[in-house]
Structures are given as structure tokens and as C-alpha cells.
Protein backbone atom coordinates (compact mmCIF):
# COMPACT_ATOMS: atom_id res chain seq x y z
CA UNK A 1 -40.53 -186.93 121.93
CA UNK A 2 -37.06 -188.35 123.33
CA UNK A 3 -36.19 -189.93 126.32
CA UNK A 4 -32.49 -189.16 127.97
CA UNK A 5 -30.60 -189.60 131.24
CA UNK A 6 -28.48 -187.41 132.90
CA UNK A 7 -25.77 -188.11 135.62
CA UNK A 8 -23.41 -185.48 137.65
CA UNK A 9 -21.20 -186.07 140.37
CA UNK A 10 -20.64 -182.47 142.02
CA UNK A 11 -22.73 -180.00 142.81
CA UNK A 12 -24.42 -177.97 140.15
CA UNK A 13 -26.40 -174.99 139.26
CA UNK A 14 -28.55 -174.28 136.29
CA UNK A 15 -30.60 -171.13 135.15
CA UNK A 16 -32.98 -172.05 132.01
CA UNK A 17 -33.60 -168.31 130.96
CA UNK A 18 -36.23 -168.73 128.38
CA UNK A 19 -37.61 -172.21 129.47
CA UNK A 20 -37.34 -175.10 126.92
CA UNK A 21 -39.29 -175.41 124.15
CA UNK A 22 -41.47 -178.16 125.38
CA UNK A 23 -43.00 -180.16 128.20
CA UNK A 24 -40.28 -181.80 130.30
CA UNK A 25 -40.58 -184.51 132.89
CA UNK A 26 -37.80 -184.94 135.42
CA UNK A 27 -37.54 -188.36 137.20
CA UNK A 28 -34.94 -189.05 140.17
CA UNK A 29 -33.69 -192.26 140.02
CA UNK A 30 -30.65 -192.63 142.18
CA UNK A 31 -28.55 -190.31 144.24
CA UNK A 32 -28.90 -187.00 146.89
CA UNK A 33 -31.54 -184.45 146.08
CA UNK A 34 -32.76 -182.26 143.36
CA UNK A 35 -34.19 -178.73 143.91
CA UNK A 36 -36.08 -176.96 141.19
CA UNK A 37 -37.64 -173.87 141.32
CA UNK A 38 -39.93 -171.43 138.81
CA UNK A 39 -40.37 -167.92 140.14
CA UNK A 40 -42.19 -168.61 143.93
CA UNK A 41 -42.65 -172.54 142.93
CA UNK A 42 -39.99 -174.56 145.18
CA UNK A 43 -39.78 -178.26 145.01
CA UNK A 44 -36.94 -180.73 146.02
CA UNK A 45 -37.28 -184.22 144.58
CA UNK A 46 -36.15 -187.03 146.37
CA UNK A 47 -35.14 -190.80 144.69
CA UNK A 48 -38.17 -192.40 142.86
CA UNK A 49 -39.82 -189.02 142.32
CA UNK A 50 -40.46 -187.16 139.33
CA UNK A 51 -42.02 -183.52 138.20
CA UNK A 52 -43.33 -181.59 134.98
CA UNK A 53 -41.50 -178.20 133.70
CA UNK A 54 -44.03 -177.04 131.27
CA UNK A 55 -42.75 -174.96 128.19
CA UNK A 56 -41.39 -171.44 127.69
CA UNK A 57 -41.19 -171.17 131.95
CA UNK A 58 -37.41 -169.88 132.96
CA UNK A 59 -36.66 -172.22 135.85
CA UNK A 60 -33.36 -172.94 137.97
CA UNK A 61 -32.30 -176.17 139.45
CA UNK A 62 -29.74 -177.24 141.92
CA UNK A 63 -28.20 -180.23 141.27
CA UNK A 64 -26.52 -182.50 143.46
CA UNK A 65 -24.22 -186.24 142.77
CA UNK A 66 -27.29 -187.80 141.16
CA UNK A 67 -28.79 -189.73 137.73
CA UNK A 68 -32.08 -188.35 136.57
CA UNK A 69 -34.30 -189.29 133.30
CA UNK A 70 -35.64 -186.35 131.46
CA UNK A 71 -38.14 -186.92 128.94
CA UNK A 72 -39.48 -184.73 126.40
CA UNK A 73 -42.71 -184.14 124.81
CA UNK A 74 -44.01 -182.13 122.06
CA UNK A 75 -46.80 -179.99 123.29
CA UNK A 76 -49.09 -180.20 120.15
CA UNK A 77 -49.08 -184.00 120.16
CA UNK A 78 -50.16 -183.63 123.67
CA UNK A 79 -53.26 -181.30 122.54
CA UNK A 80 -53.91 -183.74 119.98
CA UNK A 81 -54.27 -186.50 123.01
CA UNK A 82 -56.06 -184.02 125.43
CA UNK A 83 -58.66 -183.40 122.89
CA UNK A 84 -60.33 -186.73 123.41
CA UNK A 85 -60.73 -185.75 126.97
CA UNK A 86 -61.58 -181.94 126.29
CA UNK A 87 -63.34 -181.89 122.75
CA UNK A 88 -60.98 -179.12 120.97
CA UNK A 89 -60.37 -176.92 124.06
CA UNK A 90 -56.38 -176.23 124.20
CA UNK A 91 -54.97 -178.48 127.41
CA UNK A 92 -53.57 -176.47 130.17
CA UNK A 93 -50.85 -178.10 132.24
CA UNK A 94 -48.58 -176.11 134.65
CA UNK A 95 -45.47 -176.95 136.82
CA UNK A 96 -46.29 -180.04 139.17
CA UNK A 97 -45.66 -183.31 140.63
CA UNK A 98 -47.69 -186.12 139.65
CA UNK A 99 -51.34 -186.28 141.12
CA UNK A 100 -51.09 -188.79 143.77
CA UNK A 101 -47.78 -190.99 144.55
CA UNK A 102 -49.50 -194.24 142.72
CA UNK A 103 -49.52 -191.70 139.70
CA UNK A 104 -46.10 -190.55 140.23
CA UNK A 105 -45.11 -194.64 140.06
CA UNK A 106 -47.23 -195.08 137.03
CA UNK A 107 -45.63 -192.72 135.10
CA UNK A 108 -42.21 -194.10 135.92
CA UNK A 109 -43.53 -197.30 135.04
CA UNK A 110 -44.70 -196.04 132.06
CA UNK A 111 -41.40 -194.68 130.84
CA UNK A 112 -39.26 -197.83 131.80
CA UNK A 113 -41.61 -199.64 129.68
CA UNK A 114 -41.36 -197.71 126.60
CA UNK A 115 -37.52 -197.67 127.38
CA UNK A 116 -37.31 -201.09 127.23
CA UNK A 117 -39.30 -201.66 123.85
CA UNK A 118 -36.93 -199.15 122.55
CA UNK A 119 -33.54 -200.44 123.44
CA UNK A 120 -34.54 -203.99 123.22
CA UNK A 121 -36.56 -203.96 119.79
CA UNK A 122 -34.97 -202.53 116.39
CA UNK A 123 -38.09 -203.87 114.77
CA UNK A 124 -39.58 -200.14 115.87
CA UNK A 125 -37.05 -197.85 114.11
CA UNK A 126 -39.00 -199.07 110.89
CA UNK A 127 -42.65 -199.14 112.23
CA UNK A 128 -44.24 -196.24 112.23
CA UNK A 129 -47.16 -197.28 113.84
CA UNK A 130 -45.70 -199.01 116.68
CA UNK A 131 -43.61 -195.56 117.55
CA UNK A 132 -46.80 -193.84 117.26
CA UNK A 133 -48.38 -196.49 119.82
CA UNK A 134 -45.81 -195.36 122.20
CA UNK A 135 -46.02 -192.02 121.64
CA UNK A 136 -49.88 -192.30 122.45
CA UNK A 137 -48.89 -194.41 125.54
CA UNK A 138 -46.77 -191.46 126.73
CA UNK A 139 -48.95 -188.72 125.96
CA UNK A 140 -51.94 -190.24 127.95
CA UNK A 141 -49.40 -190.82 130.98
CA UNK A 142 -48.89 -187.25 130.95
CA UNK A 143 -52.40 -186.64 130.78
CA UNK A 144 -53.37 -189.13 133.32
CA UNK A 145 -50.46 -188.29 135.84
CA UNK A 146 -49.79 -184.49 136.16
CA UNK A 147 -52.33 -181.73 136.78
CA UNK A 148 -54.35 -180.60 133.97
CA UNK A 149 -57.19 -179.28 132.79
CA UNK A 150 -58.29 -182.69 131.68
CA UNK A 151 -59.12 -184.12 135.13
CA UNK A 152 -61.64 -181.66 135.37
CA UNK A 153 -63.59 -181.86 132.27
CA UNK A 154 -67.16 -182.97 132.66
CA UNK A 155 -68.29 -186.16 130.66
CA UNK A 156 -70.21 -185.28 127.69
CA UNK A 157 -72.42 -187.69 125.71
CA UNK A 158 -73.49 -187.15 121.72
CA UNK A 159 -76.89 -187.64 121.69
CA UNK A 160 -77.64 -186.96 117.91
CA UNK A 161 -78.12 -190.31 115.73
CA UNK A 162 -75.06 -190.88 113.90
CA UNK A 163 -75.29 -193.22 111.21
CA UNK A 164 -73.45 -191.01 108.64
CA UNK A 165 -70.62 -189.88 110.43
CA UNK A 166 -69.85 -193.45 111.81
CA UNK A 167 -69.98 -194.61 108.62
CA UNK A 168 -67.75 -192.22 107.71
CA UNK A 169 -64.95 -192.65 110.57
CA UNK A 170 -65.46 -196.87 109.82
CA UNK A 171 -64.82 -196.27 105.97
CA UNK A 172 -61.75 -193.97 107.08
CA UNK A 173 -60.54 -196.40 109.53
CA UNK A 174 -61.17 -199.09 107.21
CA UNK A 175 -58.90 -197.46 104.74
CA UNK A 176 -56.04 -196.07 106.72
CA UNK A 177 -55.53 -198.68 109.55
CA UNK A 178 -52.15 -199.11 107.97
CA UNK A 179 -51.26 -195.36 109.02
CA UNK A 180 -50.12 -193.88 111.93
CA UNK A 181 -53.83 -191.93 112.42
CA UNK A 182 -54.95 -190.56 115.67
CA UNK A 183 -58.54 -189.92 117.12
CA UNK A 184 -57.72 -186.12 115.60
CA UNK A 185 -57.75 -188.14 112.35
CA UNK A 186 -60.72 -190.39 112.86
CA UNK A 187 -62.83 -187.61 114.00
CA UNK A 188 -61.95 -185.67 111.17
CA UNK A 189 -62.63 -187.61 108.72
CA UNK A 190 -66.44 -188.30 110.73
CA UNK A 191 -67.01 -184.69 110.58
CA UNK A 192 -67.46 -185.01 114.47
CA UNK A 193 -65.35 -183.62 117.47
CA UNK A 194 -63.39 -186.61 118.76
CA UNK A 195 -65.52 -186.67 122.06
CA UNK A 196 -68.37 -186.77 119.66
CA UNK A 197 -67.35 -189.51 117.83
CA UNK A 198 -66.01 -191.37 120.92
CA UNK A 199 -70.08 -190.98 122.47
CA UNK A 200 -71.40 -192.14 119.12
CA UNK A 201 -68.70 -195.19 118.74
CA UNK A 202 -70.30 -196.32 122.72
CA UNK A 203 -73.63 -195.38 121.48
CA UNK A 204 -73.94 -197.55 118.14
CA UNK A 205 -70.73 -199.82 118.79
CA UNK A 206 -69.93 -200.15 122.43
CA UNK A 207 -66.50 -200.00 122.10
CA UNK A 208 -63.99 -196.87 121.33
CA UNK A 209 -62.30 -195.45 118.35
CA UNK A 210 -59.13 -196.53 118.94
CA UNK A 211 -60.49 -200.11 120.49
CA UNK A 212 -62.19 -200.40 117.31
CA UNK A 213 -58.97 -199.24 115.44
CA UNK A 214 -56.87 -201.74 117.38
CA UNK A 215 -59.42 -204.82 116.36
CA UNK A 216 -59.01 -203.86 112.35
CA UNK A 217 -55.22 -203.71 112.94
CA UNK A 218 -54.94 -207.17 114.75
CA UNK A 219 -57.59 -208.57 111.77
CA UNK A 220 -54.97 -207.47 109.58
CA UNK A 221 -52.35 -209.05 111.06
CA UNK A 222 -53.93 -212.17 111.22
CA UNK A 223 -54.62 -211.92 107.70
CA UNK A 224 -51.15 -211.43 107.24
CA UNK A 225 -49.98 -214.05 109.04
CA UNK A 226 -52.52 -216.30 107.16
CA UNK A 227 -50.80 -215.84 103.88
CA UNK A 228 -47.15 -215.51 105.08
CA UNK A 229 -44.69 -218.31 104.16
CA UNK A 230 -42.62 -219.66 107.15
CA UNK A 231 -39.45 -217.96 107.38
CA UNK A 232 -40.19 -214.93 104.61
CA UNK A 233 -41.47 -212.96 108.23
CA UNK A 234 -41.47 -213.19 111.97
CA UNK A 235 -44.73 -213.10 114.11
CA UNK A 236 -42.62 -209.99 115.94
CA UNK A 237 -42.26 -208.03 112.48
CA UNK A 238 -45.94 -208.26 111.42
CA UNK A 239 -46.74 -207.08 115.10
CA UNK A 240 -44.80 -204.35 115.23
CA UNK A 241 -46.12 -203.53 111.27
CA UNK A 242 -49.73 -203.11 112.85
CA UNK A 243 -48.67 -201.06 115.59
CA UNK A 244 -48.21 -203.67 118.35
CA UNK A 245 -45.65 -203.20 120.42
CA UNK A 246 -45.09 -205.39 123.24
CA UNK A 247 -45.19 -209.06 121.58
CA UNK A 248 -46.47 -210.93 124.93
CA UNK A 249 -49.71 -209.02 124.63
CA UNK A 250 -50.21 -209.27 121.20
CA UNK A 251 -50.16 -212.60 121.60
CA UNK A 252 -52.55 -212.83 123.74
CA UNK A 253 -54.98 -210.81 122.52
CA UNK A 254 -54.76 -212.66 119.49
CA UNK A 255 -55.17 -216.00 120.50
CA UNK A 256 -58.36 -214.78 122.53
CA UNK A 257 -59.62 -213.62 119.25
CA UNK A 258 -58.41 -216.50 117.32
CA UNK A 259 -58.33 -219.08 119.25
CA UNK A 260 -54.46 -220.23 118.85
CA UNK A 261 -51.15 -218.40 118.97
CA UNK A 262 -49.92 -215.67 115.83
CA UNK A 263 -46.80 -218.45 115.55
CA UNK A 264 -49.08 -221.32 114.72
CA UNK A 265 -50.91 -219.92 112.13
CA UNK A 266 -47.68 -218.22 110.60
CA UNK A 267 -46.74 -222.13 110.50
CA UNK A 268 -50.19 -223.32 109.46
């Protein structure tokens, strides 16, 4: 996944023979007009709107004195993320604008966020699970944003007892909260498709997989925090060690849980 800008100041053609290699989304931030085409498909994007190239499509765009962001995605992490919606069914996605404007302004919301906790946090170039929290964050924008096959999929529930498998996804959470794991990963380990083991987690737990997930990893970190000295570690380093990535919420959430703020038990 990578996140870029691009700026021109004269008019400009491009042909993309071959299409890229994976899932781009084009947002206009500032300047005159953008026209893309693929085969038939015209669009022309005006300031504040954005649109998905999906992979391997040859396309052409016209390109005027404007900035745009491009972002990048991998399509398999974005199977991995549809198949929570879609059991193991392969996503398809296709060349669009956003479902509704209020999508179009949550993705762009979306992005500017995970900008920001990029550029403005270091802390995240060693944290593997906070990237992989953004990457997740992303992922489901997509998902929840553009057209896909997703949107459509009917809600299924698990009606089998489950004791077994959810105590084998608990056990594997248990061990491997540390990790970067995924509801792939969970419901792997359960022996159960992921919207399976997301029917039995509401059926015996009433919560999700990666709710669940999220209240072992803040557990941890107030655990952590717990036995911490004062001024070996930073309330912002253990966050961003369990995979929390925007400080203000973490916060919080944990003081809901705990009753007082991550920086006065790191001092207590």
C-alpha cells in the first residue's frame, strides 16, 4: 500500500497500456479538471472528488494544472478484507466513483487521517501492528466506499454450536495478539470461514473477532504499562506496540475500561 501526491502545471496526457498492477484511487484536491477514461467509461473529476482504476485495465487520462493523491492498494490484502463480508468468494470491484458523495468524503477522510498518523508519528515505522491497523482501516474504506461485490452479499448466520472452534480462534488469539494477524488468520486457525467465525463470536460472545482481538491487545497494554518504570517507555510507544494508532482514542478507550488514563498508571 503507499500513499503519493502528484502535481502538474500544463496540460497533460497519459496512456497506461497494460493498467497498473493494482487497485488505484485518484483523489482531486485542488486545481481545473481531470478526465479519465477506460475503453467506453468517461469520467471527469472535479476538486474534492475521487475514483477507483482497478488493476490490469489500460486507461488514459487528461490532465490539467492540478494536485491529486493517488493511493495504492494491493489487491490480495483487499480479498483478505472482503472475505469477512463474502466468506472466501474472490471480491469483484470495477472502475467507479465512490457510492454516494458522503462515501466519496469518507474515503478522503479516511486517507487524510492515515496521512497524518504517518507523517506525524515515527513511532509506526517500527510497529508492525499499528501499520497493519491502518492498512485494515484502508482496505475496509475501499470496501465500504466503491462498488463491489460486497454491498451485495446477503447476511449469513452460523448456526452450528461452536464450542471447539471458538476455543480454538480464543487460544490462537490468545497467543498471537502480539502479531500482525487478520480475521484470515483467526478463522484459520478456528477451522471456520471468517463469516463463520464472525456468526459464532456474536452467537457465544456478542462481540467480533477483531473487537475481541482489540480488548486482548489493550489488556496487554495495560499490563504493560502496569509494570513499566517511568521514563524506560512512553504511553505513545506501548500504544502503537499493540496496534493503536491514534493516541486520543486509545486513551479513551482505556480509561473507560480502566477507569483512569494509560499516563497515570505508567506513573502509578
Amino acid at each position: 500500500m503507499t500513499f503519493g501526491t502528484m502535481s502538474h502545471s500544463m496540460p497533460t496526457e497519459v496512456d497506461v497500456f497494460d493498467g497498473l498492477r493494482d487497485i488505484s484511487v485518484v483523489e482531486h484536491r485542488d486545481g481545473d479538471a481531470l478526465r479519465l477514461s477506460i475503453g467506453t467509461d468517461q469520467v471527469s473529476l472535479r476538486e474534492g472528488e475521487c475514483f477507483l482504476l482497478p488493476p490490469d485495465h489500460a486507461h488514459q487520462a487528461a490532465l490539467d494544472a492540478l494536485g491529486i493523491a493517488v493511493t495504492t492498494i494491493s489487491m490480495k490484502a483487499l480479498q483478505s478484507a472482503a472475505a469477512a463480508r463474502i466468506d472466501h468468494e474472490p471480491v469483484e470491484i470495477n472502475f467507479s466513483r465512490p457510492v454516494t458523495p458522503a462515501a466519496g468524503r469518507h474515503w478522503s477522510q479516511t486517507i487524510r487521517y492515515v496521512e497524518g498518523v504517518i507523517r506525524n508519528s515515527p513511532l509506526l515505522v517500527s510497529a508492525p501492528l499499528a501499520r497493519r491497523e491502518l492498512g485494515w482501516l484502508v482496505d475496509s474504506a475501499v470496501l465500504a466506499c466503491f462498488p463491489n461485490s460486497t454491498l451485495d452479499a446477503e447476511t449469513a448466520s452460523y448456526r452450528g454450536d461452536t464450542p471447539q472452534p471458538l476455543r480454538r480462534a480464543l487460544a490462537f488469539i490468545d497467543e498471537y495478539a502480539g502479531d500482525p494477524i487478520t480475521l484470515d488468520d483467526i478463522a484459520t486457525a478456528a477451522r471456520l470461514s471468517p463469516r463463520g467465525l464472525q456468526a459464532a463470536f456474536r452467537r457465544h460472545l456478542d462481540t467480533t473477532p477483531l473487537a475481541y482481538l482489540r480488548g486482548v491487545r489493550m489488556e496487554r497494554a495495560h499490563r504493560d504499562l502496569q509494570s513499566a518504570a517511568p521514563g524506560d517507555v512512553s504511553v505513545a510507544a506501548l500504544a502503537a506496540k499493540w496496534g493503536f494508532t491514534h493516541l486520543g482514542r486509545f486513551a479513551v478507550e482505556y480509561r473507560r475500561r480502566f477507569g483512569a488514563p494509560p499516563s497515570q498508571t505508567l506513573r502509578g
